[in-house]
C-alpha atoms as a PDB file:
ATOM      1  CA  UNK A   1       6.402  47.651  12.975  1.00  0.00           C
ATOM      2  CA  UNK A   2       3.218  45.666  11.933  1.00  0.00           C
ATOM      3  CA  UNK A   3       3.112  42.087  13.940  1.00  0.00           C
ATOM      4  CA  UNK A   4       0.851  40.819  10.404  1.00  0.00           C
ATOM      5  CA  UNK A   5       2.355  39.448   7.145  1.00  0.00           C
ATOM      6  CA  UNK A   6      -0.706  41.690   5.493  1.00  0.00           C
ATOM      7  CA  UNK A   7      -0.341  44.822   2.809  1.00  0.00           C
ATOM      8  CA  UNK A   8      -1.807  45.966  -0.410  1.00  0.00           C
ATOM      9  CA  UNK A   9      -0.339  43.237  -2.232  1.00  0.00           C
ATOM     10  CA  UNK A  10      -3.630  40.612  -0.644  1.00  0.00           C
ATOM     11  CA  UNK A  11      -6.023  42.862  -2.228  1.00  0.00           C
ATOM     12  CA  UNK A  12      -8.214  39.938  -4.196  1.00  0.00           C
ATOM     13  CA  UNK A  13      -6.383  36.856  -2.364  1.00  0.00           C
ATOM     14  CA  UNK A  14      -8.133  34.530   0.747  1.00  0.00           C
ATOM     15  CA  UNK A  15      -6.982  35.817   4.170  1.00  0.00           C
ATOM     16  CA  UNK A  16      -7.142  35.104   7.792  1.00  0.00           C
ATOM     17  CA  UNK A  17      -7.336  37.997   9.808  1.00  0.00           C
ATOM     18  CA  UNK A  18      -7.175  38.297  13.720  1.00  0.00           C
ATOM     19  CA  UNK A  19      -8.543  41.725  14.935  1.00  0.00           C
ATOM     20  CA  UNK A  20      -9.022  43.537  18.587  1.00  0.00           C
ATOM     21  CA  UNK A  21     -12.459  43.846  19.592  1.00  0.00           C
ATOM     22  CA  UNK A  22     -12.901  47.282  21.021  1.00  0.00           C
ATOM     23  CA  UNK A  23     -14.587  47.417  24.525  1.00  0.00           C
ATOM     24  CA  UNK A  24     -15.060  43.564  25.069  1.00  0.00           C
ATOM     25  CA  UNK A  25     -13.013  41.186  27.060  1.00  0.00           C
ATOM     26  CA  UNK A  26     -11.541  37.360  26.248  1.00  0.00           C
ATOM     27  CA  UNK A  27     -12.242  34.637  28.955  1.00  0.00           C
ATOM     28  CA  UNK A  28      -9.463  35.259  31.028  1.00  0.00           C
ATOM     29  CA  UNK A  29      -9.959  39.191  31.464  1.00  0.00           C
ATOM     30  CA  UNK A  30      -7.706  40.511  29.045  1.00  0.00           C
ATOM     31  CA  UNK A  31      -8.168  41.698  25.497  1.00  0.00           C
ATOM     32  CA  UNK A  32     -11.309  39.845  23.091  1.00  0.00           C
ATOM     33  CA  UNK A  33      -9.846  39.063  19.608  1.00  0.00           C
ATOM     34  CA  UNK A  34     -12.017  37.425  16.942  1.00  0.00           C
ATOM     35  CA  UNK A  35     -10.643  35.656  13.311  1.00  0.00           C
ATOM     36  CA  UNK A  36     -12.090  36.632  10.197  1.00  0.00           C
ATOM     37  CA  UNK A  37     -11.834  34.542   6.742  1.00  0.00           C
ATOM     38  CA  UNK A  38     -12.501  35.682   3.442  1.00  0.00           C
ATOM     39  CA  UNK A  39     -10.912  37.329   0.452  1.00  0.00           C
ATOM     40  CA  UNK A  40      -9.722  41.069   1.285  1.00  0.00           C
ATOM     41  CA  UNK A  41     -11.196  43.567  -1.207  1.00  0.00           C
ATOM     42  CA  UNK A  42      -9.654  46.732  -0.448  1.00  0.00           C
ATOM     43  CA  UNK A  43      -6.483  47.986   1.425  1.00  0.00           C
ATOM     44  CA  UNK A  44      -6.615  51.625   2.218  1.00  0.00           C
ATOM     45  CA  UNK A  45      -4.345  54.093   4.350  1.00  0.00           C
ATOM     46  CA  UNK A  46      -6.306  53.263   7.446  1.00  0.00           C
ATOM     47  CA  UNK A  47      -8.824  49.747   6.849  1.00  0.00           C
ATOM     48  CA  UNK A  48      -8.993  46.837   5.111  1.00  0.00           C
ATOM     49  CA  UNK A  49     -12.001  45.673   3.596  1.00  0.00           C
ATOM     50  CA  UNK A  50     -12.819  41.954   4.105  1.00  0.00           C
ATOM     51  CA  UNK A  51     -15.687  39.786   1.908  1.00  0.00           C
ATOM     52  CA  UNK A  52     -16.166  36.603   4.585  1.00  0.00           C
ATOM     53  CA  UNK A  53     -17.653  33.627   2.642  1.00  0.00           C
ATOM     54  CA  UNK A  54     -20.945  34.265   3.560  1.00  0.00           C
ATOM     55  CA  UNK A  55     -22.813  37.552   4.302  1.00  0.00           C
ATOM     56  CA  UNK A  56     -21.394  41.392   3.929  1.00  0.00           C
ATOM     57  CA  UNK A  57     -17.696  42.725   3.746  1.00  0.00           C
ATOM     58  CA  UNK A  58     -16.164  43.684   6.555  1.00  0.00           C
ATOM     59  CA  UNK A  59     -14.249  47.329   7.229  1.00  0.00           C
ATOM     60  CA  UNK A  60     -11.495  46.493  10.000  1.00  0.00           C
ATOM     61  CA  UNK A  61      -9.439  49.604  11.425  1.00  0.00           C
ATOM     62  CA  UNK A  62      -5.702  48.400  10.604  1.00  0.00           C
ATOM     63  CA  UNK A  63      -4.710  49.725  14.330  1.00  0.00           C
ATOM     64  CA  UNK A  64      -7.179  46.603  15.621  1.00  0.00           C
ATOM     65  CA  UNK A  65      -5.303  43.904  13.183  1.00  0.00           C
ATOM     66  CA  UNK A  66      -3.438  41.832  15.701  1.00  0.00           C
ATOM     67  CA  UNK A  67      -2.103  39.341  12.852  1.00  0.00           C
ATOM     68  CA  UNK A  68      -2.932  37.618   9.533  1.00  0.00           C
ATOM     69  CA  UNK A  69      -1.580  35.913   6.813  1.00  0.00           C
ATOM     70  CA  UNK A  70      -2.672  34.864   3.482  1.00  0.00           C
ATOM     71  CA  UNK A  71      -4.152  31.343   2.897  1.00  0.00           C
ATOM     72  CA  UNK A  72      -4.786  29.211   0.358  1.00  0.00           C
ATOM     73  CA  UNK A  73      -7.525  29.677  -2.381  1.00  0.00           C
ATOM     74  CA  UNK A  74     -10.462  27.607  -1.119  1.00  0.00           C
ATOM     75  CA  UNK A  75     -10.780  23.905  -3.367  1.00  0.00           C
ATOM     76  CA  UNK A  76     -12.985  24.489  -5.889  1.00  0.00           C
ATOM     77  CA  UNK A  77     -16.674  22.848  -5.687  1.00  0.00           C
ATOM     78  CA  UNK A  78     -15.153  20.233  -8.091  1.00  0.00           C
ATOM     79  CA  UNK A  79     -12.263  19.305  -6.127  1.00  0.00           C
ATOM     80  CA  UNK A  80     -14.347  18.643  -3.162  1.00  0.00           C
ATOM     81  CA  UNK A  81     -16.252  15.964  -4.893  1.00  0.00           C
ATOM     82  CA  UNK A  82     -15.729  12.454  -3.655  1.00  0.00           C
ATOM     83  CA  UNK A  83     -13.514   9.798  -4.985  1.00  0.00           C
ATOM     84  CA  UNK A  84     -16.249   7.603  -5.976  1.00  0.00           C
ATOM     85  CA  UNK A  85     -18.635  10.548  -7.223  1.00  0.00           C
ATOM     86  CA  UNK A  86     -15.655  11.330  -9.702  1.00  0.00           C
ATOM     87  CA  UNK A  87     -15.281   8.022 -10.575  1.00  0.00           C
ATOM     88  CA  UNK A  88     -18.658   6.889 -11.022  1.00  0.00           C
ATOM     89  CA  UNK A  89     -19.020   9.373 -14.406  1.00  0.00           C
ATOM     90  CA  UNK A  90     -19.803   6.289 -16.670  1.00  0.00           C
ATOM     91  CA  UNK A  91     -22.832   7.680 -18.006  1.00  0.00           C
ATOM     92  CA  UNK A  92     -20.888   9.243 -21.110  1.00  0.00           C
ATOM     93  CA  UNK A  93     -19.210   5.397 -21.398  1.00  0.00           C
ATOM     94  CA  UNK A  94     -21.352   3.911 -24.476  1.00  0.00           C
ATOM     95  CA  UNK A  95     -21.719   0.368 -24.201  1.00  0.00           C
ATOM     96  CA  UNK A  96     -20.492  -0.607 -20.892  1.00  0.00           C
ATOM     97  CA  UNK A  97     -22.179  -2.602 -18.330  1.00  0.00           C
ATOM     98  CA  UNK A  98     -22.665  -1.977 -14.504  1.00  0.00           C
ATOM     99  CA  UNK A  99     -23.416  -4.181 -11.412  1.00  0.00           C
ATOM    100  CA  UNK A 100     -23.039  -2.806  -8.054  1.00  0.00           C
ATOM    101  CA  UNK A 101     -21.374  -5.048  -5.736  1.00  0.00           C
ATOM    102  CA  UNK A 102     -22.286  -2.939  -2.369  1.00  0.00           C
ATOM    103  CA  UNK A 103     -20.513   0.726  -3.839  1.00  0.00           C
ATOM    104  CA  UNK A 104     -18.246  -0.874  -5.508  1.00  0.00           C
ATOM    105  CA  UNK A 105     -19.103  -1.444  -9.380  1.00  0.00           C
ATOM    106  CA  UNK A 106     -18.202  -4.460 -11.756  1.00  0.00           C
ATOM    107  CA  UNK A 107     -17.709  -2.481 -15.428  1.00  0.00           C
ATOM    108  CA  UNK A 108     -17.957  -4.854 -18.096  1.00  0.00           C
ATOM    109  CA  UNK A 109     -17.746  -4.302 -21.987  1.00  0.00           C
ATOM    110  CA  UNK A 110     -19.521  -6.878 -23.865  1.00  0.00           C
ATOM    111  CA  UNK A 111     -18.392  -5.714 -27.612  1.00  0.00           C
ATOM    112  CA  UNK A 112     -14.816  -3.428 -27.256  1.00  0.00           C
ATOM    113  CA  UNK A 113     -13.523  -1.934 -30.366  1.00  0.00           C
ATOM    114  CA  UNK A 114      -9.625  -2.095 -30.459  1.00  0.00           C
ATOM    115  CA  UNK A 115      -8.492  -3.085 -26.999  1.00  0.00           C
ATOM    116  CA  UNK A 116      -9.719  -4.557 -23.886  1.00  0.00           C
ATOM    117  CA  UNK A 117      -9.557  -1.221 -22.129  1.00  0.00           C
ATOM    118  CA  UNK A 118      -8.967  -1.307 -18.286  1.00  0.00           C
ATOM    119  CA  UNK A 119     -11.565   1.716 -16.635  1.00  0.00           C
ATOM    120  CA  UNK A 120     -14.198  -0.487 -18.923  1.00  0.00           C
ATOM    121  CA  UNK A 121     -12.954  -3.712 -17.975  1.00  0.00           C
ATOM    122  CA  UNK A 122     -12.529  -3.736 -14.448  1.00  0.00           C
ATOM    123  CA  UNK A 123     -14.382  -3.351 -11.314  1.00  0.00           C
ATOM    124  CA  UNK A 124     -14.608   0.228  -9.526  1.00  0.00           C
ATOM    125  CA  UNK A 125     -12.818  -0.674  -5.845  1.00  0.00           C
ATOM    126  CA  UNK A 126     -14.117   2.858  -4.005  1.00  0.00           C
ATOM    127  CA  UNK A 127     -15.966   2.736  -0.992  1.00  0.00           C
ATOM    128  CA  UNK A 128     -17.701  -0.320   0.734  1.00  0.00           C
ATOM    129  CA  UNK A 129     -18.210  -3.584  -0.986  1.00  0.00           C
ATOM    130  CA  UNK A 130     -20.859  -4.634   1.404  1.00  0.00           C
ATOM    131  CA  UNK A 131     -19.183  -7.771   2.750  1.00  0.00           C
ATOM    132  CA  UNK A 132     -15.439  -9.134   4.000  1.00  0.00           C
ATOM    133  CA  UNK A 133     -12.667  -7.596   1.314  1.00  0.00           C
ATOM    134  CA  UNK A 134     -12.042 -10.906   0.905  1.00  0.00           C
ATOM    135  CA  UNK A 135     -15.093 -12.399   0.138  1.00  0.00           C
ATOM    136  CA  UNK A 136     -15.978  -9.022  -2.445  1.00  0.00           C
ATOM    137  CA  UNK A 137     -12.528  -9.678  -4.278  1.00  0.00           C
ATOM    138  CA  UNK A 138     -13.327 -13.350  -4.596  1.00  0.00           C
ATOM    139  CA  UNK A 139     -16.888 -12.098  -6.750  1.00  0.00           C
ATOM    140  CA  UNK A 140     -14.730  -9.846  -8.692  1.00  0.00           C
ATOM    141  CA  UNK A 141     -12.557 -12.821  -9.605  1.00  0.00           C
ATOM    142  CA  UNK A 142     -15.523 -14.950 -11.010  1.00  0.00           C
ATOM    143  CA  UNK A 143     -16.934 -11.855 -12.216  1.00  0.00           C
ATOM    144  CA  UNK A 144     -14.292 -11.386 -14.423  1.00  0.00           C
ATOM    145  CA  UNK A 145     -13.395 -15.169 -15.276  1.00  0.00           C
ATOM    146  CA  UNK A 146     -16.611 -15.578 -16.417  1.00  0.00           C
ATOM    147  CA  UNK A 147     -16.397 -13.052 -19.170  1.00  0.00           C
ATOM    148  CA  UNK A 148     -13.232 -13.779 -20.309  1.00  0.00           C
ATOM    149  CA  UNK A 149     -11.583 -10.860 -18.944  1.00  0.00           C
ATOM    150  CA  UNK A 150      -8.402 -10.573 -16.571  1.00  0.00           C
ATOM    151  CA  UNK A 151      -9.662  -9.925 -12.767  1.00  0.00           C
ATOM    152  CA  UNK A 152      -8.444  -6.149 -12.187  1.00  0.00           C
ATOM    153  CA  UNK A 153     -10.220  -3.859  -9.855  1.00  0.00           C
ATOM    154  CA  UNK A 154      -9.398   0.029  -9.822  1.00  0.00           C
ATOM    155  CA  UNK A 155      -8.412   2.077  -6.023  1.00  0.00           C
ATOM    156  CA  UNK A 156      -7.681   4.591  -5.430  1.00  0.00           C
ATOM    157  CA  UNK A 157      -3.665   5.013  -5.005  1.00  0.00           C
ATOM    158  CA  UNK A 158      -1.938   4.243  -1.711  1.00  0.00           C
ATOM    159  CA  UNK A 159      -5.198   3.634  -0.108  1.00  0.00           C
ATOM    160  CA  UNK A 160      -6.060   1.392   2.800  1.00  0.00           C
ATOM    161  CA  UNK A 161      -8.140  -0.397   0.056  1.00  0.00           C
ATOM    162  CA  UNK A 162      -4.863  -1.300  -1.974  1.00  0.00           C
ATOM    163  CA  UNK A 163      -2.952  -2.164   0.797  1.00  0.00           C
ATOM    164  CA  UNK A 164      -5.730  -5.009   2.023  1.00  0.00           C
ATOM    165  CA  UNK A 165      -6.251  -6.451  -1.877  1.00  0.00           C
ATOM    166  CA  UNK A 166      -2.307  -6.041  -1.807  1.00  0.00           C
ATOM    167  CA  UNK A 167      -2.056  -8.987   1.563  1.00  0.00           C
ATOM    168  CA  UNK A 168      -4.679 -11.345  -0.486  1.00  0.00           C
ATOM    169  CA  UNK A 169      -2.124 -11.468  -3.433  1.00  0.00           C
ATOM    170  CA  UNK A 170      -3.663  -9.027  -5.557  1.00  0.00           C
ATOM    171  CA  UNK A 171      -0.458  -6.806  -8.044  1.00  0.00           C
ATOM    172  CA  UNK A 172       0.020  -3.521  -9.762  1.00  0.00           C
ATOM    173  CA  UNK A 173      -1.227  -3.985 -13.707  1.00  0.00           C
ATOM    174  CA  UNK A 174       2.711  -2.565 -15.038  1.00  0.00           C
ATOM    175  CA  UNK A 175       2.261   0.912 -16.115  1.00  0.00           C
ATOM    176  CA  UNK A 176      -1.512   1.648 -15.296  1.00  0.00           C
ATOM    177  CA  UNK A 177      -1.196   3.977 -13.109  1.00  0.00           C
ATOM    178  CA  UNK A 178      -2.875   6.956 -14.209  1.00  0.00           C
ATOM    179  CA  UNK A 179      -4.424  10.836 -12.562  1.00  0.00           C
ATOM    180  CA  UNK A 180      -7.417  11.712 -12.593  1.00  0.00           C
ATOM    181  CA  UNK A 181      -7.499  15.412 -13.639  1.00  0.00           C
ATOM    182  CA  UNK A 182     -10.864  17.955 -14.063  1.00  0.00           C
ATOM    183  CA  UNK A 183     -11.173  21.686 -13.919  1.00  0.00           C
ATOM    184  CA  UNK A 184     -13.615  24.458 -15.822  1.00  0.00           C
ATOM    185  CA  UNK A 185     -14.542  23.331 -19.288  1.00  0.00           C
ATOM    186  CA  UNK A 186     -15.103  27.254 -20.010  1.00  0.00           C
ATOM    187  CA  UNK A 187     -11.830  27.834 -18.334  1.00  0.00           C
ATOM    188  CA  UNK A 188      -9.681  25.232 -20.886  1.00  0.00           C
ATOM    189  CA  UNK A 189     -11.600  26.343 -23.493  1.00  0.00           C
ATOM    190  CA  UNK A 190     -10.565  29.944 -22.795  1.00  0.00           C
ATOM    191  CA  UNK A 191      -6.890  29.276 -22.339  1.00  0.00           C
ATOM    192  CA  UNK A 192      -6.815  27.065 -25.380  1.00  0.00           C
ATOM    193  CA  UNK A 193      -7.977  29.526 -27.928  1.00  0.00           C
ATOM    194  CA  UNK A 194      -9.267  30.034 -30.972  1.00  0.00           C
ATOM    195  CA  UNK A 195      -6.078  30.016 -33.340  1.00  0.00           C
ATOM    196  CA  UNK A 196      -6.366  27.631 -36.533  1.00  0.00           C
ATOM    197  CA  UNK A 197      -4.314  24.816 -36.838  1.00  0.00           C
ATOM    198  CA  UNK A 198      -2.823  23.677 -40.410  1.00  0.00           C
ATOM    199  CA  UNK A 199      -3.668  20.280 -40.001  1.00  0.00           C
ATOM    200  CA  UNK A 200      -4.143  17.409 -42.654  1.00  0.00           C
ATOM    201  CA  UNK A 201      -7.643  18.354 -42.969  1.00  0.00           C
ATOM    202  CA  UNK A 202     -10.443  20.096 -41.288  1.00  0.00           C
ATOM    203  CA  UNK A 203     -11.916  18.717 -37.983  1.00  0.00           C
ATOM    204  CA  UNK A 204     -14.730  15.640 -38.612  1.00  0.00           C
ATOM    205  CA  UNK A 205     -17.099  15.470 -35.865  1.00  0.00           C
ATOM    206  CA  UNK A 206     -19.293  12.419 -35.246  1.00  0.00           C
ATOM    207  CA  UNK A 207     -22.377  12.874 -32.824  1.00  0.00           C
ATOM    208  CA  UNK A 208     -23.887  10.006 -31.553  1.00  0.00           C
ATOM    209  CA  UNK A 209     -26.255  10.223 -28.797  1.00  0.00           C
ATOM    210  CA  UNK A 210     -23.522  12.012 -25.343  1.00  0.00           C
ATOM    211  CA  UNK A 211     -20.908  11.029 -27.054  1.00  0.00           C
ATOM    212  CA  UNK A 212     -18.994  12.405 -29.725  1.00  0.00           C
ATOM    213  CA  UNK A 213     -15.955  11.945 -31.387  1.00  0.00           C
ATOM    214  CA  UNK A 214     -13.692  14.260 -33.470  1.00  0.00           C
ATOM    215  CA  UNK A 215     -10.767  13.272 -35.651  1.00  0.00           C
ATOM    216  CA  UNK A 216      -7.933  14.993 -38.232  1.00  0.00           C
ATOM    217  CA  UNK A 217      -7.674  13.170 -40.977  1.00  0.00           C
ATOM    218  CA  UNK A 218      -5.936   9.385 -39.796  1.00  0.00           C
ATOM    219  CA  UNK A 219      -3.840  11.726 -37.672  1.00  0.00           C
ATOM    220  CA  UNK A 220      -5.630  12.876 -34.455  1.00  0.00           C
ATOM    221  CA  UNK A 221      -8.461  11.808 -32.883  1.00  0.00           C
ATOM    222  CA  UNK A 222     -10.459  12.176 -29.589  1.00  0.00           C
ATOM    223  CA  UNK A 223     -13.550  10.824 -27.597  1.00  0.00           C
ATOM    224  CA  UNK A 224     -15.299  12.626 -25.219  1.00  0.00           C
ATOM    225  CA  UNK A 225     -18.867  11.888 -23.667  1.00  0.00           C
ATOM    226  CA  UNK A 226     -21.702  14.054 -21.860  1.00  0.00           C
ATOM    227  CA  UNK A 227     -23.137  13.023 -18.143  1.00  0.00           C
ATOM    228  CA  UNK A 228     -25.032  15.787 -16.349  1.00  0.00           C
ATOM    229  CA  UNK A 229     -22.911  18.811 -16.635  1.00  0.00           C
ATOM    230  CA  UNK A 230     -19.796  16.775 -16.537  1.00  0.00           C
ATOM    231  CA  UNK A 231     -17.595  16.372 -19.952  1.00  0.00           C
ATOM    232  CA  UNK A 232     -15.839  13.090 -19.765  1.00  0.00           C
ATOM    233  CA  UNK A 233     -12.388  13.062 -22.981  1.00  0.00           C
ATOM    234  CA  UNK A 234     -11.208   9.722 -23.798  1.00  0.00           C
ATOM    235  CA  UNK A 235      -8.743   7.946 -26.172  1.00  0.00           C
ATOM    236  CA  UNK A 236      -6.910  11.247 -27.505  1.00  0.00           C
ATOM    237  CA  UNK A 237      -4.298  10.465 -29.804  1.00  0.00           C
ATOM    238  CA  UNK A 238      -1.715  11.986 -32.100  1.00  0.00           C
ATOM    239  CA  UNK A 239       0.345   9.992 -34.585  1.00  0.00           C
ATOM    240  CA  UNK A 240       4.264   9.682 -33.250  1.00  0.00           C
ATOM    241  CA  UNK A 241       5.400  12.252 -36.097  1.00  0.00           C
ATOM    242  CA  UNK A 242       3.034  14.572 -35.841  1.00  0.00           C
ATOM    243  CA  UNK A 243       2.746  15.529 -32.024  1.00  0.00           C
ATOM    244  CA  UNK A 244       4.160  19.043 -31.354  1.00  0.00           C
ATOM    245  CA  UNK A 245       1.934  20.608 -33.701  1.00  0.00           C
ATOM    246  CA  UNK A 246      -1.070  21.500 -31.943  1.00  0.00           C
ATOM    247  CA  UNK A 247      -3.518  18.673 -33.575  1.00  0.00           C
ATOM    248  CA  UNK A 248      -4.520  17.265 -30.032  1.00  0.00           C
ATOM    249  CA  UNK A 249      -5.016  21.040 -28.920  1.00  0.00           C
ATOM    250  CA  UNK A 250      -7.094  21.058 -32.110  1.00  0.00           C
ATOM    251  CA  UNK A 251      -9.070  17.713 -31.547  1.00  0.00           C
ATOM    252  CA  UNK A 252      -9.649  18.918 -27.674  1.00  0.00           C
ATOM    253  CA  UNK A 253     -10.842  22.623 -28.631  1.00  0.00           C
ATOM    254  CA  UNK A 254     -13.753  20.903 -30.465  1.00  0.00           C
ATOM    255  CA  UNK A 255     -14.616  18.233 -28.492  1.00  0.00           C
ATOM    256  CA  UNK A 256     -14.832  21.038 -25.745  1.00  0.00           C
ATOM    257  CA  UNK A 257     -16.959  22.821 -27.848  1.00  0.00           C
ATOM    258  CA  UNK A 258     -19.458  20.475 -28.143  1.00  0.00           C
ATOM    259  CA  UNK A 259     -19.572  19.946 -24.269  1.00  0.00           C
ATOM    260  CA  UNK A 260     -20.174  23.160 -24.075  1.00  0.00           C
ATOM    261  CA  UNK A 261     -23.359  23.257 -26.404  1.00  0.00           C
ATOM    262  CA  UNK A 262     -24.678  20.086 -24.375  1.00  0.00           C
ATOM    263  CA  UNK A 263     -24.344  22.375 -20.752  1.00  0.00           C
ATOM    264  CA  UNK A 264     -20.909  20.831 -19.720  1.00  0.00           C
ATOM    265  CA  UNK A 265     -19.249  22.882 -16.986  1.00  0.00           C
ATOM    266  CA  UNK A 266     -16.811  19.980 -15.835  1.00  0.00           C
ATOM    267  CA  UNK A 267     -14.327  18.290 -17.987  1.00  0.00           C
ATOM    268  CA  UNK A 268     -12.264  15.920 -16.865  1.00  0.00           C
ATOM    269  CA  UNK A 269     -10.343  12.670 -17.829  1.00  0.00           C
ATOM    270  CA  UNK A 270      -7.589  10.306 -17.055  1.00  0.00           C
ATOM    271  CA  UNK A 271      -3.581  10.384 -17.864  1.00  0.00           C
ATOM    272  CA  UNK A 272      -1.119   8.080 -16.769  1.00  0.00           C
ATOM    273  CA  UNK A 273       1.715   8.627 -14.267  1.00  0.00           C
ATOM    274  CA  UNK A 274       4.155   8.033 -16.744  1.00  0.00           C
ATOM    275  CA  UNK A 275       2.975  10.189 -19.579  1.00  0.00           C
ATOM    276  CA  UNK A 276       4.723  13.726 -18.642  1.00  0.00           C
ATOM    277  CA  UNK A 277       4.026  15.019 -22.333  1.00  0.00           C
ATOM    278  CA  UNK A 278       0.790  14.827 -21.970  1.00  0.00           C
ATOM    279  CA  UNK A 279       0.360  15.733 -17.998  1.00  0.00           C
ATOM    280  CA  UNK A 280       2.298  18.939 -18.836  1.00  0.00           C
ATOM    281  CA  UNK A 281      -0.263  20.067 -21.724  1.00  0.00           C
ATOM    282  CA  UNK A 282      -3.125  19.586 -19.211  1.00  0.00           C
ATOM    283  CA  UNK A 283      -1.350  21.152 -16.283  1.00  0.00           C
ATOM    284  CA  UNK A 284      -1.004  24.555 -18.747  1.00  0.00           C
ATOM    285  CA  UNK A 285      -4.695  24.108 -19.838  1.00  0.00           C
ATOM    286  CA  UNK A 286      -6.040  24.290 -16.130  1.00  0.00           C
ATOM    287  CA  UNK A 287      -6.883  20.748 -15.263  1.00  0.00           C
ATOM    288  CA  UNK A 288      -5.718  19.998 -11.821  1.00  0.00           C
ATOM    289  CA  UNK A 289      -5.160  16.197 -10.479  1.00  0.00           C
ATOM    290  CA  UNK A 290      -8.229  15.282  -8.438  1.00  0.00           C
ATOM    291  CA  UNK A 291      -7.054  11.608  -6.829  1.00  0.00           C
ATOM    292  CA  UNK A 292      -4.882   9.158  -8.517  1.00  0.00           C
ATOM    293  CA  UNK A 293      -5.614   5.465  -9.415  1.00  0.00           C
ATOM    294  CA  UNK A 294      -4.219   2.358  -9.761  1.00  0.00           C
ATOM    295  CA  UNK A 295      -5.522  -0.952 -11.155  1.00  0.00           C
ATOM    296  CA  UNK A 296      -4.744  -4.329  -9.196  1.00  0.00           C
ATOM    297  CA  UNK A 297      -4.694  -8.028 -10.814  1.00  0.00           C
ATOM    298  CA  UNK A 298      -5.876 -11.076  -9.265  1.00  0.00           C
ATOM    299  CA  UNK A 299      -3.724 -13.603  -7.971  1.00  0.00           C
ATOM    300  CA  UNK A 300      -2.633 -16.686 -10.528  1.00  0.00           C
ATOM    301  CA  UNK A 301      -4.355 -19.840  -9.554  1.00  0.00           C
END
């Protein structure tokens, strides 16, 4: 009986695998054993082929497998960006102004069209503000006051970061919490499709500069904008009556398509907590959460 949870079935999966070495011996005079990682490309009557993550597979005799076990996939390149890096895609946000406050950034939106939006509006809380918490938060405060704006700065949820703005005073904004979710732009484009959709009307897109925006009719719309190879979607939208119908699959197919044409790899946006309607349609398209965010209001008086 085999002392490994291993068999055909990991062909193409990541695996650890712990394997006799033949004529050596461990530190303490027995037996040498050495691990191998990778993903397992063949299973045959009497080896296993193993691809490590860097140079040539490996053939292993199964009689030297001691044990093994699958593991998980590793992240993806994109999931192993930072909090901040993620966060700091405001290149494809049109009209907004930056200062740096150490790494943390004041966002400010001179001109908004509609409403006061919070990620515009609000100061980026990631990282090290370059001076006592309390002293940065104060700066954000003015920062804010001055412009007319409600003092708000965005952290990352349940972070050490919240909890010290939390003992100065500083409160949840009510049902802002929100994901931030990315994956493969060519992957959501393939799993969305080609199909038609028999909308109000045919898709209008609007190019200006990186960004672009795409609307059905007074229906549907969608804003997305281009920094590096990252594809950033904002403000999608479907009228109350008309969701269920595939018009925000429609909106999203082309403003994927015209990442795509610009060299976008990435896509990724934000959804709140709350909105399971919408989580669910991104969770089936590929996007995976990233980090999760919450923005925190200063203090009255």
């Amino acid at each position: 009986m085999r002392a490994h949870r291993l068999g055909p079935d990991v062909v193409g999966r990541r695996i650890v695998v712990r394997r006799l070495v033949p004529g050596e011996l461990g530190p303490t005079g027995g037996p040498a054993f050495t691990d191998l990682l990778g993903v397992c490309e063949a299973w045959g009557d009497t080896s296993i082929v193993v691809r490590p993550e860097s140079g040539d597979p490996v053939t292993i005799p199964l009689d030297l497998v001691v044990s093994g076990k699958p593991v998980p996939p590793r992240p993806s390149v994109r999931q192993r960006v930072s909090v901040r890096d993620a966060e700091l895609r405001t290149a494809s946000l049109a009209g907004i102004g930056t200062t740096a406050l150490g790494e943390w950034q004041l966002r400010f939106e001179p001109a908004p069209v509609g409403r006061v939006r919070n990620r515009f509006n609000s100061c980026l809380g990631v990282g090290d503000p370059g001076l006592p918490l309390a002293d940065a938060a104060e700066q954000v405060r003015r920062f804010y006051v001055d412009r007319d704006r409600p003092p708000r700065i965005q952290v990352e949820l349940a972070s050490a970061t919240e909890d010290a703005l939390r003992e100065l005073g500083w409160t949840a904004v009510p049902g802002r919490d929100s994901h931030f979710l990315l994956g493969s732009l060519a992957l959501v484009r393939r799993t969305l499709g080609s199909e038609s959709v028999d909308g109000p009307a045919a898709p209008t897109v609007d190019v200006d500069g990186t960004r672009v925006t795409v609307t059905l009719g007074d229906l549907t719309r969608g804003e997305a904008g281009i920094d590096g190879d990252w594809l950033g979607v904002h403000n999608l939208s479907v009228e109350p009556a008309y969701r269920r119908r595939g018009l925000a699959r429609a909106v999203l197919r082309e403003l994927l398509g015209w990442g795509a044409e610009q060299g976008a790899t990435t896509v990724w946006l934000h959804v709140q907590t709350d909105n399971e309607p919408a989580l669910a349609l991104y969770d089936t398209l590929g996007l995976r959460t990233h980090h999760s965010c919450r923005y925190l209001e200063a203090p009255v008086g």
